[in-house]
Protein backbone atom coordinates (compact mmCIF):
# COMPACT_ATOMS: atom_id res chain seq x y z
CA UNK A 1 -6.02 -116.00 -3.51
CA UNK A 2 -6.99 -117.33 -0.11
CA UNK A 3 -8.29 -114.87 2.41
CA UNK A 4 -4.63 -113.02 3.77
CA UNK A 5 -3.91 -112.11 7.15
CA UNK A 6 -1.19 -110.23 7.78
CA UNK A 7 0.48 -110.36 11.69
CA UNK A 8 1.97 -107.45 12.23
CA UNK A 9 3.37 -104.21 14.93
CA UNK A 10 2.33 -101.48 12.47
CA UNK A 11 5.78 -99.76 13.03
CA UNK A 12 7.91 -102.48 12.29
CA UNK A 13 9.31 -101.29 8.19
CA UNK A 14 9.15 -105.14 7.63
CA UNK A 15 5.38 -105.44 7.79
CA UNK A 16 5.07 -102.42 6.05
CA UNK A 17 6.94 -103.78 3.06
CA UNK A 18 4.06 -106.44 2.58
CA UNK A 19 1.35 -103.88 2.98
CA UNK A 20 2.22 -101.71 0.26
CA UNK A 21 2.94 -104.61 -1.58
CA UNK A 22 -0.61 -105.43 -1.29
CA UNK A 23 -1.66 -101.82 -1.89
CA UNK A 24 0.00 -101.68 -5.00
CA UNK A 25 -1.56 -104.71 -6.13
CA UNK A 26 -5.05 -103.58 -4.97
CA UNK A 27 -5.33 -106.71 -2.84
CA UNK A 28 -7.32 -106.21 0.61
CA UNK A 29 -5.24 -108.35 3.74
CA UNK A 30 -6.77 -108.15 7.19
CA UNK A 31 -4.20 -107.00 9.42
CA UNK A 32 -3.60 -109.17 13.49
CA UNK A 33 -1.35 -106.58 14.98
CA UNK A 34 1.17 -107.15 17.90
CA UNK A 35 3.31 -104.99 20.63
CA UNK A 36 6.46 -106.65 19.80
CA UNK A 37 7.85 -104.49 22.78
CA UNK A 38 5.40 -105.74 24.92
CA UNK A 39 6.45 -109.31 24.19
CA UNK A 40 3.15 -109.93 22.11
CA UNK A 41 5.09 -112.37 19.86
CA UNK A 42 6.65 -114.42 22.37
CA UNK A 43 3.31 -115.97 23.76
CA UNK A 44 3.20 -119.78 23.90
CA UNK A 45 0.13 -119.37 21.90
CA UNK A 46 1.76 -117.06 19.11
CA UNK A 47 4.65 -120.00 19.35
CA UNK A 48 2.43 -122.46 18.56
CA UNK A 49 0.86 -121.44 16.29
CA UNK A 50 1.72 -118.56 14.07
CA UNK A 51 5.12 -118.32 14.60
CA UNK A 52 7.78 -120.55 16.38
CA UNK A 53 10.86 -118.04 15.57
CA UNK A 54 8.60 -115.24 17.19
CA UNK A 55 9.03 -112.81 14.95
CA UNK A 56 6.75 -110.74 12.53
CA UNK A 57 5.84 -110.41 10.04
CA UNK A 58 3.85 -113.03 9.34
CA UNK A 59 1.77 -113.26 6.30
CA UNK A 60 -1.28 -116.43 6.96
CA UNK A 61 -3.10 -118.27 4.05
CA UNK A 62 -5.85 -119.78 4.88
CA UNK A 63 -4.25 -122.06 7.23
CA UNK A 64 -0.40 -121.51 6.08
CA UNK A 65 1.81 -118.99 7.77
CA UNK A 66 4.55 -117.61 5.84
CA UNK A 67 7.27 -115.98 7.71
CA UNK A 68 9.73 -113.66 6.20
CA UNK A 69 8.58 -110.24 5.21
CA UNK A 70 10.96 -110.63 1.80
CA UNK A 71 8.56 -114.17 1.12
CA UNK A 72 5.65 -113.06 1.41
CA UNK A 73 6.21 -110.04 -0.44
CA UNK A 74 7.23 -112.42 -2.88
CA UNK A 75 4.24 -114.45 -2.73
CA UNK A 76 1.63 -111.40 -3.13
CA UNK A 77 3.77 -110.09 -6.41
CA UNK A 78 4.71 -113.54 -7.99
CA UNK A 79 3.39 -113.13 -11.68
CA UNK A 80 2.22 -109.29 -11.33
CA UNK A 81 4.32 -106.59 -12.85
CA UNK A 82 6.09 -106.08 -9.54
CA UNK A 83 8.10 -108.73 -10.74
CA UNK A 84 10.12 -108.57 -14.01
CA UNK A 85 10.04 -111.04 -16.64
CA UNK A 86 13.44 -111.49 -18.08
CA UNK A 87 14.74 -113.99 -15.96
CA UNK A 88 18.39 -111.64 -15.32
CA UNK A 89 16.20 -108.71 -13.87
CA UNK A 90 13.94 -111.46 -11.71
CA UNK A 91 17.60 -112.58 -9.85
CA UNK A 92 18.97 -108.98 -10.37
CA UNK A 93 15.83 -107.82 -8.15
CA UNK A 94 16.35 -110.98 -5.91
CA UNK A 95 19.91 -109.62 -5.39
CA UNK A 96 18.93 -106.31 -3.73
CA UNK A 97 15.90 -107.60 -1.64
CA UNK A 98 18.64 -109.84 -0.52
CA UNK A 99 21.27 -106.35 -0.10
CA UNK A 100 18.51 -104.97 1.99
CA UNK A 101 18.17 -107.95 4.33
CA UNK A 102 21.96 -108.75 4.96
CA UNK A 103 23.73 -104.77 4.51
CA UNK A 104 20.61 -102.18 5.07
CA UNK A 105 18.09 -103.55 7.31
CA UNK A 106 20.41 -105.05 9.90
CA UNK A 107 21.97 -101.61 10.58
CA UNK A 108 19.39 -98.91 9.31
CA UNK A 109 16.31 -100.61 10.75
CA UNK A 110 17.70 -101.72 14.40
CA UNK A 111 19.25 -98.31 14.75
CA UNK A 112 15.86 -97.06 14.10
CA UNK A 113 14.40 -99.31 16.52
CA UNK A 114 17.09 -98.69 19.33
CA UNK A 115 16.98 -94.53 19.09
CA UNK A 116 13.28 -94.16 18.12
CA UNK A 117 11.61 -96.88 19.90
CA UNK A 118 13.95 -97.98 23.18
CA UNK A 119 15.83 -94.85 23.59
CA UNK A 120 19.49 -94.38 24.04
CA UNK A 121 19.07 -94.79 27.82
CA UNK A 122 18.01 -97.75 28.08
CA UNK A 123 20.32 -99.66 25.70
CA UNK A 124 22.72 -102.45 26.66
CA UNK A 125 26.56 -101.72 26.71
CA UNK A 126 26.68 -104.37 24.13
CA UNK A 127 24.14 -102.32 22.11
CA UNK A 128 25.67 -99.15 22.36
CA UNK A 129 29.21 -100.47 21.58
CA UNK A 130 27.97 -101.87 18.22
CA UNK A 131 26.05 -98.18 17.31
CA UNK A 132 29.09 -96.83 15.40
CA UNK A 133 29.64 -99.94 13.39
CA UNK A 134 25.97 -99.90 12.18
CA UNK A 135 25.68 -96.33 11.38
CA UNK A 136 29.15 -97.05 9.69
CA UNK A 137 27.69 -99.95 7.55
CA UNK A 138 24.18 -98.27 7.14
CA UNK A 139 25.71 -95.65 5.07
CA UNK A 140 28.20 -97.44 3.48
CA UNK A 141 24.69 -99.55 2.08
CA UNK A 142 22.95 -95.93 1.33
CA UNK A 143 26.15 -94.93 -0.17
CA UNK A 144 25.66 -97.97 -2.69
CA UNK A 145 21.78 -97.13 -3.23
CA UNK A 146 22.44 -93.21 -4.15
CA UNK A 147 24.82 -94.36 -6.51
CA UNK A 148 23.64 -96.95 -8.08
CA UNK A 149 20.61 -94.60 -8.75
CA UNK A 150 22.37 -91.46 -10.03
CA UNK A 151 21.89 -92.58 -13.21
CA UNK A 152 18.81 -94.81 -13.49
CA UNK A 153 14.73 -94.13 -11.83
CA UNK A 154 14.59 -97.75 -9.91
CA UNK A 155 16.34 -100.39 -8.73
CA UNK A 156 15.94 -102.75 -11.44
CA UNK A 157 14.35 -102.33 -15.45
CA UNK A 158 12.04 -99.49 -15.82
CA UNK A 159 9.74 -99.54 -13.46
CA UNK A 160 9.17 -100.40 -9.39
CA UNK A 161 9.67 -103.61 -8.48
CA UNK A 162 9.66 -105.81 -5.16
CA UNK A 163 13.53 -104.39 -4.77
CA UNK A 164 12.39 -100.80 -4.50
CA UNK A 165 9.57 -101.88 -2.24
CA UNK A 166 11.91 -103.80 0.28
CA UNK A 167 14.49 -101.17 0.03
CA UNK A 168 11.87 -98.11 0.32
CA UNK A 169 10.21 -99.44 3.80
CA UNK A 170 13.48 -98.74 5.91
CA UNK A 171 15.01 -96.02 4.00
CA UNK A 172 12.05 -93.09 3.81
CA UNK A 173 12.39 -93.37 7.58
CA UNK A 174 16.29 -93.99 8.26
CA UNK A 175 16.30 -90.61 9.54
CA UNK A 176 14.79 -92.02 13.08
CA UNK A 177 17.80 -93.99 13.02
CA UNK A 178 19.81 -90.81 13.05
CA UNK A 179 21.00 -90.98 9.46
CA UNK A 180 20.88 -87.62 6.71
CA UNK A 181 19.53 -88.82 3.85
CA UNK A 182 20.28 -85.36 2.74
CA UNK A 183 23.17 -86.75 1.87
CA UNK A 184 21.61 -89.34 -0.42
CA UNK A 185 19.94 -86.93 -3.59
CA UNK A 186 19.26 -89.56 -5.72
CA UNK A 187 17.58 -92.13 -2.80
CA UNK A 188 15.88 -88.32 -2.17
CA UNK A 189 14.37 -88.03 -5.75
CA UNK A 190 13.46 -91.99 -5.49
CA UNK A 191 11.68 -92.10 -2.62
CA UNK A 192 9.49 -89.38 -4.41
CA UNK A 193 8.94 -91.69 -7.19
CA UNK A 194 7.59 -94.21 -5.15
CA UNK A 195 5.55 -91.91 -3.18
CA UNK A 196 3.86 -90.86 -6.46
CA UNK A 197 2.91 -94.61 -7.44
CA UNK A 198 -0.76 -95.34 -8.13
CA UNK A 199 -2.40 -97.20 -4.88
CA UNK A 200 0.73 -96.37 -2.39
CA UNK A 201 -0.33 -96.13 1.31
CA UNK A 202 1.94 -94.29 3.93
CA UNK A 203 3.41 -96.28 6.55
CA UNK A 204 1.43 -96.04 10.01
């Protein structure tokens, strides 16, 4: 693999997704971190030339950026055993890394961001107006996880795959979004498992 640089605000549960994804893998990426509160991604230079949607993470190859945290995850794992074989459990894992980006992170993540990171106070009325229909849809999406693993150790086959990973970044913390995961025993007893994996690194 090509020397990988990974652009990144070390709190943002995106970025973190690709590091451990790396960790687990045992591959070293150099890390180019941003404030994203700061505005550090909306330079005409980070426009230009890492990013033109502003936005991290960004995961560079040599001289290719790849956007998307869910992507470049992808492109770390593709052919490792963070990726199933059988072709059903490859789209079954696609399906939840898909979950996470259009039910979970939307509402778990940016209520994170808003309570731990902006603060309540300084929200927009349009923000806070849209707070009980997140944390409404946030659990309704843990609601789905805890069952779904009542009865089975990951997300998909027998082992952790890129679906736990893109599911675990947001959800060990979704309690700085204001949400009980005591409520959630078997996304509890998971996030131990993944805790206890060979190689994993905490999240900054």
């Amino acid at each position: 693999m090509a020397d990988a640089i990974l652009h990144e605000d070390p709190r943002s549960g995106n970025c973190y997704k690709i590091k451990l994804t790396a960790a687990l893998l045992g591959i070293e990426i150099e890390t180019r971190q941003y404030d994203i509160l700061a505005g550090e991604t909306r330079t005409p230079d980070f426009l230009a030339t890492v990013n033109a949607n502003g936005r991290i993470p960004v995961l560079q190859v040599g001289a290719r950026f790849l956007p998307e945290s869910n992507a470049a995850c992808w492109y770390l794992a593709r052919g490792s055993a963070l990726v199933p074989r059988d072709g059903f459990d490859q789209a079954d894992m696609l399906r939840w890394m898909f979950f996470e980006q259009y039910s979970h992170e939307p509402n778990i993540a940016t209520l994170r961001f808003w309570l731990r990171f902006v603060g309540e106070a300084h929200l927009s009325p349009q923000q806070k107006a849209q707070m009980m229909a997140k944390r409404i849809a946030g659990c309704d999406a843990l609601a789905l996880m805890d069952r779904h693993l009542s009865a089975r150790d990951w997300f998909v086959g027998d082992r952790v795959t890129l679906a736990d990973i893109a599911l675990f970044a947001y959800t060990h913390v979704a309690e700085e979004g204001g949400f009980g995961l005591g409520d959630y025993p078997a996304i509890q007893r998971w996030i131990l498992r993944v805790r206890e994996q060979p190689r994993f690194v905490p999240m900054d």
